[in-house]
Every structure is written in C-alpha cells, then in structure tokens.
N, C-alpha and C. Protein backbone atom coordinates (compact mmCIF):
# COMPACT_ATOMS: atom_id res chain seq x y z
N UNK A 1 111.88 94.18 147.14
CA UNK A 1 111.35 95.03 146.09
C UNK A 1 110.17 94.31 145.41
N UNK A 2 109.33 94.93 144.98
CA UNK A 2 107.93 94.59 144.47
C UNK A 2 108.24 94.28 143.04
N UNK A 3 108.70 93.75 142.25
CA UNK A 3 108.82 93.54 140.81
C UNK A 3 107.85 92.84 139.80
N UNK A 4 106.38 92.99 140.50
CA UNK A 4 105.61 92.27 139.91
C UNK A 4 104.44 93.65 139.51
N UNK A 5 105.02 95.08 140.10
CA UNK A 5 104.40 95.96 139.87
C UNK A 5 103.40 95.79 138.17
N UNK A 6 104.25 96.32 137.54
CA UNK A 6 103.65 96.70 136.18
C UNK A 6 103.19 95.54 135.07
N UNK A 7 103.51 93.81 135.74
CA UNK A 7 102.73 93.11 135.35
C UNK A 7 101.70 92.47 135.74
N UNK A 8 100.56 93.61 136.69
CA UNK A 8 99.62 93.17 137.22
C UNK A 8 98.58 93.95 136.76
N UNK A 9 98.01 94.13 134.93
CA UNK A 9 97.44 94.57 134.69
C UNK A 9 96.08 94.44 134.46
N UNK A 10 95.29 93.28 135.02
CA UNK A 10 93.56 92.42 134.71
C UNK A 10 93.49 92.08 135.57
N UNK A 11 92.40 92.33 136.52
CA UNK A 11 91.55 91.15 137.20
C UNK A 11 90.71 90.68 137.00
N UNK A 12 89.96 89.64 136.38
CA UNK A 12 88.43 90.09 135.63
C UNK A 12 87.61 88.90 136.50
N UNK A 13 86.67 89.13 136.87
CA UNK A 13 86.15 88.12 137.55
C UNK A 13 84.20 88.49 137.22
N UNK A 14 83.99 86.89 137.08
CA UNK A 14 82.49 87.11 136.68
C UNK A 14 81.94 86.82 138.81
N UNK A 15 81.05 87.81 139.31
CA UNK A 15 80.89 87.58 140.53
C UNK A 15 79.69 86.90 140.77
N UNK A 16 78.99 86.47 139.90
CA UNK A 16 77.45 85.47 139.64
C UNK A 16 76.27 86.79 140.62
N UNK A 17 76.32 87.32 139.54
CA UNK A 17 75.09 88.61 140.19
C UNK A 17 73.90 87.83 139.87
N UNK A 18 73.05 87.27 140.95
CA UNK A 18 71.83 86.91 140.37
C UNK A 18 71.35 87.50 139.10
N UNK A 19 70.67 86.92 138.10
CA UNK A 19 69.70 87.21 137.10
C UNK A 19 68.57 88.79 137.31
N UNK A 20 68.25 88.59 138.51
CA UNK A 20 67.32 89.77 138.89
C UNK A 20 68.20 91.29 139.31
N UNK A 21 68.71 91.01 139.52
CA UNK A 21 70.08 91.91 140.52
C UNK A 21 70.39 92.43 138.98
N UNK A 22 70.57 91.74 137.85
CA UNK A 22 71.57 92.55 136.93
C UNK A 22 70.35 92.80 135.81
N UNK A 23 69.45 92.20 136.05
CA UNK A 23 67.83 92.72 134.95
C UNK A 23 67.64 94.19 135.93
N UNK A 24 67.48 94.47 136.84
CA UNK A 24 67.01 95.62 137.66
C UNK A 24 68.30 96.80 137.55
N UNK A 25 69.83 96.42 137.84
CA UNK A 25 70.82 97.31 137.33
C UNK A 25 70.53 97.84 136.05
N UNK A 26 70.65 97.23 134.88
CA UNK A 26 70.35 97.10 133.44
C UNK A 26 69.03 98.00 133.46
N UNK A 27 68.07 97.82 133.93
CA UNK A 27 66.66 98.64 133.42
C UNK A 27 66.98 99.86 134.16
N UNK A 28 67.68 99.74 135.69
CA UNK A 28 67.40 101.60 135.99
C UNK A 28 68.53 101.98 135.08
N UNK A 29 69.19 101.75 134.66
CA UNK A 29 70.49 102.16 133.56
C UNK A 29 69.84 102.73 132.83
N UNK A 30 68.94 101.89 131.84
CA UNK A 30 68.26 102.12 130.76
C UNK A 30 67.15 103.59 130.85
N UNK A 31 66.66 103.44 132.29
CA UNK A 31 66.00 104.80 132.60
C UNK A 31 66.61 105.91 132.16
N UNK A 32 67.98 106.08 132.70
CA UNK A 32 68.57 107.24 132.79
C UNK A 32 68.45 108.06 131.69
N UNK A 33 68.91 109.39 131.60
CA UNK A 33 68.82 110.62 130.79
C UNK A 33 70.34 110.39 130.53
N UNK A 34 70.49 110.09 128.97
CA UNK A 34 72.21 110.24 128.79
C UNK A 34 72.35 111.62 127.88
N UNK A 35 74.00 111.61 127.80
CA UNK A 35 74.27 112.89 127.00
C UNK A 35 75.66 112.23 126.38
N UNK A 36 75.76 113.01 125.35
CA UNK A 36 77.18 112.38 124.86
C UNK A 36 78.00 112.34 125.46
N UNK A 37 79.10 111.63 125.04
CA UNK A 37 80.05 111.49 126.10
C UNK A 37 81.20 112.39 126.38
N UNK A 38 82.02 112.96 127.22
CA UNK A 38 82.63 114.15 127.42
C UNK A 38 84.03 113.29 127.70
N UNK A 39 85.48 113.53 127.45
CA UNK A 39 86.55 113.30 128.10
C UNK A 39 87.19 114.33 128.77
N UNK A 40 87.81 114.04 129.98
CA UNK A 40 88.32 114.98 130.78
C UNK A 40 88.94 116.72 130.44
N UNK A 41 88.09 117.41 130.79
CA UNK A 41 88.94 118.60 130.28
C UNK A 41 88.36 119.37 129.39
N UNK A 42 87.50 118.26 128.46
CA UNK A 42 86.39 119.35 127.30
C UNK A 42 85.13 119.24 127.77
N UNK A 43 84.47 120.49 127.11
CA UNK A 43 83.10 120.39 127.07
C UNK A 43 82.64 120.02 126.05
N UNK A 44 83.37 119.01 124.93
CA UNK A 44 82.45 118.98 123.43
C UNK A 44 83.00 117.24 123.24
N UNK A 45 82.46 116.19 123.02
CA UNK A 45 82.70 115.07 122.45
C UNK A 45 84.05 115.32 121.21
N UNK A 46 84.94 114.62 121.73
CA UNK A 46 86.09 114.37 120.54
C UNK A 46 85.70 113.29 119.76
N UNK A 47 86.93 113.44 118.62
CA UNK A 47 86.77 111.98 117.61
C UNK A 47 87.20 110.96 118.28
N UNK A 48 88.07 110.85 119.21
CA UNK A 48 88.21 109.42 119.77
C UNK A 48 87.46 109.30 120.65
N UNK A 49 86.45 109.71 120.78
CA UNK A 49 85.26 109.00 122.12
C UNK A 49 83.70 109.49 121.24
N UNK A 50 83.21 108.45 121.02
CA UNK A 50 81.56 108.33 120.66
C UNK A 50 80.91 107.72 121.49
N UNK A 51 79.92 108.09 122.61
CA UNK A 51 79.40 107.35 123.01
C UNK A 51 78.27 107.92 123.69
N UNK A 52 77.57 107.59 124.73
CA UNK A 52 76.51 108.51 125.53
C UNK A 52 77.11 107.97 126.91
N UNK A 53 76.60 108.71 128.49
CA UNK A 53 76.76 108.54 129.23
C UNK A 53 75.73 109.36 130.33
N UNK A 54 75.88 108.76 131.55
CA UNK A 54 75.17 109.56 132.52
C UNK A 54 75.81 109.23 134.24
N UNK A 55 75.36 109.20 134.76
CA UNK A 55 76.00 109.18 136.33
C UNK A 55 75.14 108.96 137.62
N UNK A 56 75.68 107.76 137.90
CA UNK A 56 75.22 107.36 139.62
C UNK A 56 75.99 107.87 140.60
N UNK A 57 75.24 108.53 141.46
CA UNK A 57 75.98 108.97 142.49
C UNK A 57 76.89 107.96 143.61
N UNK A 58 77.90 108.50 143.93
CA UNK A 58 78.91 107.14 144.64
C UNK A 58 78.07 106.72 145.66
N UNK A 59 77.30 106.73 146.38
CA UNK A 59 76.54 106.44 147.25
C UNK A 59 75.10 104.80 146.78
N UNK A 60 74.99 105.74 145.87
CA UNK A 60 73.95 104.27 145.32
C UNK A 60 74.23 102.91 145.20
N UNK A 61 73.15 102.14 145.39
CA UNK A 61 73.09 100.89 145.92
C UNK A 61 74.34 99.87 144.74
N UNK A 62 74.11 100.24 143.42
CA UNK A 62 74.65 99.77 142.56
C UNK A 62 76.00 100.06 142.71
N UNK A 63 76.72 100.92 143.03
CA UNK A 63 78.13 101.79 143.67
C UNK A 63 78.42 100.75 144.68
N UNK A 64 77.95 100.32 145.84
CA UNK A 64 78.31 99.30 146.36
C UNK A 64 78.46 98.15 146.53
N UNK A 65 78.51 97.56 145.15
CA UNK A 65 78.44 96.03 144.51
C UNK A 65 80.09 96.72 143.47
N UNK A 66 79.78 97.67 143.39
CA UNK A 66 81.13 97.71 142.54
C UNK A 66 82.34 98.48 143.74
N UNK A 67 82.20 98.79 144.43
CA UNK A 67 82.90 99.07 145.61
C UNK A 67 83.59 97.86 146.12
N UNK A 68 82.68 97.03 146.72
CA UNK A 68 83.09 95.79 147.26
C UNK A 68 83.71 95.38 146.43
N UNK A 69 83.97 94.82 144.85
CA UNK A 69 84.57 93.89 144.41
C UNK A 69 86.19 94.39 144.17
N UNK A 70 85.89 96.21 144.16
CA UNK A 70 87.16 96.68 143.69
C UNK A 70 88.11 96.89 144.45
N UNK A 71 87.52 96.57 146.31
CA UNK A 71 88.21 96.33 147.75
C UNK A 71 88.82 95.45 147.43
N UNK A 72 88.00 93.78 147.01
CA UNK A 72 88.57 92.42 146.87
C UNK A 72 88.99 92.45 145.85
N UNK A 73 89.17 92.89 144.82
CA UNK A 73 90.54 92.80 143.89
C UNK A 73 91.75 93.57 144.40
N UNK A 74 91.79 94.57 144.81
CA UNK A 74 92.90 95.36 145.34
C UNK A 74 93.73 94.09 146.69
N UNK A 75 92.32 93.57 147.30
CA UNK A 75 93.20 92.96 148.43
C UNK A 75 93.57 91.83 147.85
N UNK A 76 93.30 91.17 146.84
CA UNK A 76 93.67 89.86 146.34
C UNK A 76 94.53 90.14 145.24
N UNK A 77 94.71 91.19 144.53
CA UNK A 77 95.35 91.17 143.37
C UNK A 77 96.31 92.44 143.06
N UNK A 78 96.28 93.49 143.83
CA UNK A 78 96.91 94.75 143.14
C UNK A 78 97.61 95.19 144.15
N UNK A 79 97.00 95.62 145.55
CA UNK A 79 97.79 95.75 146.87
C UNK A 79 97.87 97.25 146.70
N UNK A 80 97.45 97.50 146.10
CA UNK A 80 97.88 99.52 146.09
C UNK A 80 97.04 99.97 147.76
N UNK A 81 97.53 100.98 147.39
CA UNK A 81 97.25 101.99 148.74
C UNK A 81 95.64 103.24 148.22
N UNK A 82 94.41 102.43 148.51
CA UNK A 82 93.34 103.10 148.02
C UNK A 82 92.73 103.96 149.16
N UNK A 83 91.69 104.82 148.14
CA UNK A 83 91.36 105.59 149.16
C UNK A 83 89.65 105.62 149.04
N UNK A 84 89.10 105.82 148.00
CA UNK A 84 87.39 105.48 147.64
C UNK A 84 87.59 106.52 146.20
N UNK A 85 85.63 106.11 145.47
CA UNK A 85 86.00 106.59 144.69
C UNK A 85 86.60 107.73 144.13
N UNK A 86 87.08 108.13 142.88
CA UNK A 86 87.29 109.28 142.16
C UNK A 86 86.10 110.30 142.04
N UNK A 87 84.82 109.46 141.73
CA UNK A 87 83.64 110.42 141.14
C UNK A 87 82.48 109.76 141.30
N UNK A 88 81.31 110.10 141.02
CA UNK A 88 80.03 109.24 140.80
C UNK A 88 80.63 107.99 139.71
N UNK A 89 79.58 107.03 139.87
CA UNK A 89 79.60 106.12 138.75
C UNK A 89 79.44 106.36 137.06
N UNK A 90 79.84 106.25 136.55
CA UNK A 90 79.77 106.29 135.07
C UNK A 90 78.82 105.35 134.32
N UNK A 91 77.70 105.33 134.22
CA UNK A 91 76.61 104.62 133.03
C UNK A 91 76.90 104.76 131.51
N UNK A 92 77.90 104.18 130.97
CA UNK A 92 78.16 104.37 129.35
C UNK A 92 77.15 103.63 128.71
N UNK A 93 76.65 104.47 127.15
CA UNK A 93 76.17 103.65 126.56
C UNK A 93 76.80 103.74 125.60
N UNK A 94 76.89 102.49 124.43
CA UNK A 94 77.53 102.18 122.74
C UNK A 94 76.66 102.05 122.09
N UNK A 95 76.19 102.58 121.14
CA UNK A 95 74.94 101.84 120.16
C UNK A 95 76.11 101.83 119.29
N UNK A 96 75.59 100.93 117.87
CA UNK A 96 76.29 100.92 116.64
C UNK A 96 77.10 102.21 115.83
N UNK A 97 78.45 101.71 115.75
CA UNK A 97 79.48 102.59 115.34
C UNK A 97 80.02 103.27 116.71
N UNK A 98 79.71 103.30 117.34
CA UNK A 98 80.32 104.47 118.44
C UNK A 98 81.23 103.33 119.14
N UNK A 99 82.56 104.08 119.87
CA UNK A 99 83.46 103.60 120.67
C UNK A 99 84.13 104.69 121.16
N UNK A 100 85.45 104.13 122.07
CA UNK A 100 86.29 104.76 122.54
C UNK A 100 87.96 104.55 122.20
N UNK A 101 88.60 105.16 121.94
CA UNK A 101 89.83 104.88 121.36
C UNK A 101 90.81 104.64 122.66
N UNK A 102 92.27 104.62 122.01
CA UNK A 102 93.15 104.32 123.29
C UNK A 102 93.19 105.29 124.05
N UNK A 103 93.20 105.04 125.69
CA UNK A 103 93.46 106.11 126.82
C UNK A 103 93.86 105.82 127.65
N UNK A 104 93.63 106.59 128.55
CA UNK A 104 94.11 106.31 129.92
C UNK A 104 92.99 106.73 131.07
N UNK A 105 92.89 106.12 132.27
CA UNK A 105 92.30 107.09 132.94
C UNK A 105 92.79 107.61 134.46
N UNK A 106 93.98 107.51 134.23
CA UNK A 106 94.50 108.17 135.16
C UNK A 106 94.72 110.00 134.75
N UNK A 107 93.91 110.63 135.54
CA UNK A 107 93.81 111.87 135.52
C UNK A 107 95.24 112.93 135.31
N UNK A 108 95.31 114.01 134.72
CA UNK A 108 96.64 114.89 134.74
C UNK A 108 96.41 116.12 135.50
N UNK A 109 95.59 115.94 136.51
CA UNK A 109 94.53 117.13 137.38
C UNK A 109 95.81 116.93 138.41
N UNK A 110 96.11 118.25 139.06
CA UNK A 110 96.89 118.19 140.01
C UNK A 110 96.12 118.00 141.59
N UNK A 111 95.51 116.60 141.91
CA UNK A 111 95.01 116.72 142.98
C UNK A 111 96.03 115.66 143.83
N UNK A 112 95.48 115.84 145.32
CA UNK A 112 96.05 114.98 146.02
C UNK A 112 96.04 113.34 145.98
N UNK A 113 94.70 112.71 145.49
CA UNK A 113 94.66 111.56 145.40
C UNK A 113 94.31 111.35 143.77
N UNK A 114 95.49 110.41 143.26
CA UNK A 114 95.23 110.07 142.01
C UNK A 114 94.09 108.91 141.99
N UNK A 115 93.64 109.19 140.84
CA UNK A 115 92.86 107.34 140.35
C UNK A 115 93.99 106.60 140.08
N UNK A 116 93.56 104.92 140.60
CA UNK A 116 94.65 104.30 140.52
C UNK A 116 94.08 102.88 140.30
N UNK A 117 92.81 102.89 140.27
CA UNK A 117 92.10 101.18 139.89
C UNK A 117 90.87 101.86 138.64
N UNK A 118 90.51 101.02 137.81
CA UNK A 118 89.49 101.08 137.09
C UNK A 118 89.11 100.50 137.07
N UNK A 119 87.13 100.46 136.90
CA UNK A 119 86.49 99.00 137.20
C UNK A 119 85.59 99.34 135.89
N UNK A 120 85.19 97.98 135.15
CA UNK A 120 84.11 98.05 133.78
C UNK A 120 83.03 97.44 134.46
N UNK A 121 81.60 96.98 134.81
CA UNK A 121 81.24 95.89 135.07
C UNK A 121 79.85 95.81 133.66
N UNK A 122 80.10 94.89 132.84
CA UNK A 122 79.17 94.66 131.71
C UNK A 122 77.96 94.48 131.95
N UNK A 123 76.93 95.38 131.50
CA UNK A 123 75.91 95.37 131.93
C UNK A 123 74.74 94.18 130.44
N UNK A 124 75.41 93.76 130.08
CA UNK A 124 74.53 93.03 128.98
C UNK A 124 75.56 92.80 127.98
N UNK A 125 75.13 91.64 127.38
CA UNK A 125 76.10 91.12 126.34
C UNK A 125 75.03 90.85 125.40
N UNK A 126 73.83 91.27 124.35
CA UNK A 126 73.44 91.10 123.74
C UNK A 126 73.34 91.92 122.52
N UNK A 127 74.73 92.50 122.27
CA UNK A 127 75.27 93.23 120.88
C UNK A 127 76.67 92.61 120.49
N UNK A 128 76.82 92.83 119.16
CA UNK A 128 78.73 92.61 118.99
C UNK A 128 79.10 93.37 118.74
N UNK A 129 80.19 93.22 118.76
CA UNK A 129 81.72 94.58 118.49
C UNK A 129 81.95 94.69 120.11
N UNK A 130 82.32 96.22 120.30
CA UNK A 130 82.28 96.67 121.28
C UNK A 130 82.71 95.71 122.98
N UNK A 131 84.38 95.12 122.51
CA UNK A 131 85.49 94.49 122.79
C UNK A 131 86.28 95.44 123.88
N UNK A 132 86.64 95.09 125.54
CA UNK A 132 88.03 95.77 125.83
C UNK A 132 89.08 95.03 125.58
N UNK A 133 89.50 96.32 125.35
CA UNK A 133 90.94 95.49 125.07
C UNK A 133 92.12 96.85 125.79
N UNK A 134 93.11 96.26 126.28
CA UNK A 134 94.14 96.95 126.95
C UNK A 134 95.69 96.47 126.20
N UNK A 135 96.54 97.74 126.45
CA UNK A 135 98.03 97.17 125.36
C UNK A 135 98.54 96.80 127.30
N UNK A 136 99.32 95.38 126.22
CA UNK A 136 100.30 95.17 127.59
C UNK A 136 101.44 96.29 127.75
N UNK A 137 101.03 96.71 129.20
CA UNK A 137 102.65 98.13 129.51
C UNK A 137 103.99 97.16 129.48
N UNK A 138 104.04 95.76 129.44
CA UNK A 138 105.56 95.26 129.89
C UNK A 138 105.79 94.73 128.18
N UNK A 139 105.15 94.86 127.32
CA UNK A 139 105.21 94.39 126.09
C UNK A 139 106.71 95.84 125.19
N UNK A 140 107.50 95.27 125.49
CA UNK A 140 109.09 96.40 124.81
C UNK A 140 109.08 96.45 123.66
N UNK A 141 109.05 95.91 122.67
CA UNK A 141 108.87 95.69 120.99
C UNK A 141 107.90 95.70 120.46
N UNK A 142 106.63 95.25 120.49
CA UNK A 142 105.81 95.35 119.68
C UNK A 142 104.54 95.90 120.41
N UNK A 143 103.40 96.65 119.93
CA UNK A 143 102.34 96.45 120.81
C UNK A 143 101.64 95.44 120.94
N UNK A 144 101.11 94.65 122.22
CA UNK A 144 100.64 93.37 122.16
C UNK A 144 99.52 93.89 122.78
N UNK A 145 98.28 93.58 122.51
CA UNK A 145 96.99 93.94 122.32
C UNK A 145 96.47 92.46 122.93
N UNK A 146 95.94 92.64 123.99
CA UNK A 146 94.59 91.98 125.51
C UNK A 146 93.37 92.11 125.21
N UNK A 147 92.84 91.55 124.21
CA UNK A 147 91.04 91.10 124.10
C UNK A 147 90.42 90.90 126.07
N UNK A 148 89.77 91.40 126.70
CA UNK A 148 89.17 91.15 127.84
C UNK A 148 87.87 90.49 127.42
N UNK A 149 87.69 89.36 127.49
CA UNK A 149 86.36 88.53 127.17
C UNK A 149 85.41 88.83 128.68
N UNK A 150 84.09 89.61 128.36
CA UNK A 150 83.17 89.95 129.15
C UNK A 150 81.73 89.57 128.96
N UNK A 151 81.82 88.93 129.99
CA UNK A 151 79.64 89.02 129.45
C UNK A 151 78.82 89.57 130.41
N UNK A 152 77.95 89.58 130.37
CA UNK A 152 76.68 90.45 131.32
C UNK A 152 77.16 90.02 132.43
N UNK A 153 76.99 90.79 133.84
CA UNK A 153 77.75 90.39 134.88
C UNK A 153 79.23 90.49 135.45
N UNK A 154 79.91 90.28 134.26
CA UNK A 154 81.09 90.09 134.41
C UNK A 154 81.64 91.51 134.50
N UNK A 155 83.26 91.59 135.12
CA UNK A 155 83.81 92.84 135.49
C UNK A 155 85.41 92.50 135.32
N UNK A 156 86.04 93.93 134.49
CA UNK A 156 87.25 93.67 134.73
C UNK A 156 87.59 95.07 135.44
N UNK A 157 88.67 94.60 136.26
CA UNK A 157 89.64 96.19 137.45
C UNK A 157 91.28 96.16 136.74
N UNK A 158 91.53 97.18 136.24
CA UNK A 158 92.96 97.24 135.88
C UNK A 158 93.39 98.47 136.18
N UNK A 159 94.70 98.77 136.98
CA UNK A 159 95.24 99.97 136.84
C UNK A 159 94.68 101.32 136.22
N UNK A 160 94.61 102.09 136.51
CA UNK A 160 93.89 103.40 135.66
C UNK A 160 95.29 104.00 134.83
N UNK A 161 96.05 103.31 135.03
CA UNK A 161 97.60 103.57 133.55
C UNK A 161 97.57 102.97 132.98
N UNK A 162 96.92 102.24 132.54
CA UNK A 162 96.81 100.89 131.59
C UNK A 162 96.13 101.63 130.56
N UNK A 163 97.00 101.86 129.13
CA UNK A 163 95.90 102.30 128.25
C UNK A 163 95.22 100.66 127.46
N UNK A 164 93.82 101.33 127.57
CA UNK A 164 92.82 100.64 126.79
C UNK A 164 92.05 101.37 125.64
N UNK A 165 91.17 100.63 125.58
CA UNK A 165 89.73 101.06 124.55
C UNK A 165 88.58 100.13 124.58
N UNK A 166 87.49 100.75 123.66
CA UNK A 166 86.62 100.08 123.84
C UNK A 166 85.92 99.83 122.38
N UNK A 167 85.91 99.00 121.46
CA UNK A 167 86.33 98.82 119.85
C UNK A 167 84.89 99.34 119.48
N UNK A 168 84.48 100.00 118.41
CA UNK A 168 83.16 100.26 117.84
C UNK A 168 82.27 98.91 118.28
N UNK A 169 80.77 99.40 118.77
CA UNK A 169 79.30 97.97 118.40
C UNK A 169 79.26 98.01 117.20
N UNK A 170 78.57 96.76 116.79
CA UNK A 170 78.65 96.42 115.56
C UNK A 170 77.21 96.33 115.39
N UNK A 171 76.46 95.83 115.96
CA UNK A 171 74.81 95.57 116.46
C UNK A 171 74.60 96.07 117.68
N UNK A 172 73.86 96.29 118.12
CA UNK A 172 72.89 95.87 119.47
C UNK A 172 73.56 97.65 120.33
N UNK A 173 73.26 97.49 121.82
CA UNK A 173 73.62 98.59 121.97
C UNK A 173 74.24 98.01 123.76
N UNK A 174 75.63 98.40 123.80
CA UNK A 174 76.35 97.67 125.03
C UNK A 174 75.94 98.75 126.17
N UNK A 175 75.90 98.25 127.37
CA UNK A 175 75.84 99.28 128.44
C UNK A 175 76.70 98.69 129.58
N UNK A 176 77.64 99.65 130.36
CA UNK A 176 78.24 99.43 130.86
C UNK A 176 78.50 100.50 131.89
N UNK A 177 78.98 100.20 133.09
CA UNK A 177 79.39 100.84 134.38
C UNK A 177 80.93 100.56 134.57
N UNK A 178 81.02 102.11 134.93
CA UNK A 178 82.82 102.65 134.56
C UNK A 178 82.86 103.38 136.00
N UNK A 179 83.85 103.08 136.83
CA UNK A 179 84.27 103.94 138.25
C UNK A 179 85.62 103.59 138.45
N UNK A 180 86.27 104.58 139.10
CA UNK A 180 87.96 104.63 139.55
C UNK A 180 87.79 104.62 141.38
N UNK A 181 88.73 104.14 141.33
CA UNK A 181 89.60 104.38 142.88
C UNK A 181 90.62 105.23 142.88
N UNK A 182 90.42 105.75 143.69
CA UNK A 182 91.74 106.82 143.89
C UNK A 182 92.48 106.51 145.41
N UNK A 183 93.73 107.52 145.13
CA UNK A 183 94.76 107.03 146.49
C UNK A 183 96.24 107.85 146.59
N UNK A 184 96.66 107.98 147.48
CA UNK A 184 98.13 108.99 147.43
C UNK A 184 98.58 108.36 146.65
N UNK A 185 99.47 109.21 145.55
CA UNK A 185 100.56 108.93 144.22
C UNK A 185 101.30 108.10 144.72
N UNK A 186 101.55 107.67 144.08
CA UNK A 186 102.37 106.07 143.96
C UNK A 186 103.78 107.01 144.30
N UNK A 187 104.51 105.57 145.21
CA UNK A 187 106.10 106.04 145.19
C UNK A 187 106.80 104.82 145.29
C-alpha cells in the first residue's frame, strides 16, 4: 500500500533557467493583453480572486520548459498516472493589493481526466507580498500553513487538491505561470 500518498504535497525546484531564457519569458509575458481574472464557472471576478491574467497556448515554446519539469517531478516525486495538460498556460499578473484566496484546483467538471499536478513557475521576484503558501492536508488539529519560498526562475508542482493561495503584493507587480496536468481519477 502506498501510504505516503497525501504527504507528498511540494516539489519546488529552482531549474537554473539561464538569465536570458527567463528576461525573454518575462518580456513576452509582459506583452500580453490581460483581463481580470475569472475562477472556474463565472464570468465575473469574485472577492477571493484579484488579479489579471491571459493565456499561452499548450503548444508554445514556454509550455515546454514547464511540461518537462512537471514529467520530472511526477517521475521523481508524485508517481501519479498523467496524461498532458488541462488547458493553455495561465500568465497571472498581481500588482499591489490584489491576490488569491484559499482554493483548489482540482476541477468539479464532470470530465474524464481530472487535473491532478499544479505547476507555479515565478516569473520575477522584484515585488513583496504576494507569498504561496499551501495548508498541510495531513495537518488533523490545527491548520498548519507552508510559506513556498520562490524566486524568479524558481517553480513549485503540488497536487491540484492541495488548497493554497497566493497572499496580496505589497509593492512591485509579481508575474507568474500557472498550468495543470490532468489524468484518469485517482483510485
């Protein structure tokens, strides 16, 4: 029996993206046309999500730097049964005051393949606030609350049941790339 299931919630690994590689991610980011940010199901921004966003198609070059790493965490760290992504890539942006509250992103859509990995990869660390943080699921008594320390480059993959958030910026304006894996429902 697998009993290490539900305490395998972080992988975070900085993958040393050259300097140019993550100045060139970062600026076509910055190109993009965003819109506020939408959570599953509405068409109107709620109070627990402030933010902007826009979308790379799963195919793009940047999609396959986050593809690959979320293969090698699955094969080194999680072992689930994947299948590719859920959707295009996700380009979030935070300017000051805006965040995301606790969630989840495992979908309640009745499809065949659930999301079942989530990947962040930080596109710049030159604002504050704007912290992940995830509650431990094996934590029984209290909620115990996971600061994920990230800097430009860096990436964390956790379960898409893992509720997290993403704490208000305080300065500066964070940008970040958000994609799922999906895969037959867990049994």
């Amino acid at each position: 029996m697998n009993n290490y299931f539900p305490c395998r919630t972080i992988y975070t690994i900085n993958p040393q993206l050259p300097q140019l590689i993550l100045n060139e991610m970062l600026k076509q980011c910055k190109d993009l046309t965003y819109m506020a940010s939408l959570t599953e199901g509405h068409d109107t921004p709620e109070k627990s999500r402030s933010s902007q966003q826009c979308w790379l198609p799963w195919d793009h070059w940047i999609a396959g730097i986050l593809h690959n790493i979320m293969i090698s965490a699955n094969n080194d760290y999680f072992h689930y049964d994947l299948d590719h992504f859920d959707s295009a890539i996700q380009v979030t942006k935070y300017e000051p005051g805006q965040n995301y509250e606790w969630h989840v992103d495992q979908l309640n859509i009745d499809k065949p393949m659930k999301r079942k990995l989530s990947i962040s990869l930080l596109l710049n660390d030159d604002f504050t606030g704007g912290e992940l943080e995830l509650l431990d699921p094996t934590s029984l008594r209290a909620e115990k609350i996971t600061s994920v320390p990230l800097s430009a480059g860096s990436i964390a993959v956790f379960p898409a049941w893992v509720v997290h958030r993403v704490k208000p910026v305080v300065n500066g304006t964070r940008y970040s790339l958000v994609a799922w894996m999906n895969g037959p429902q867990f049994k």
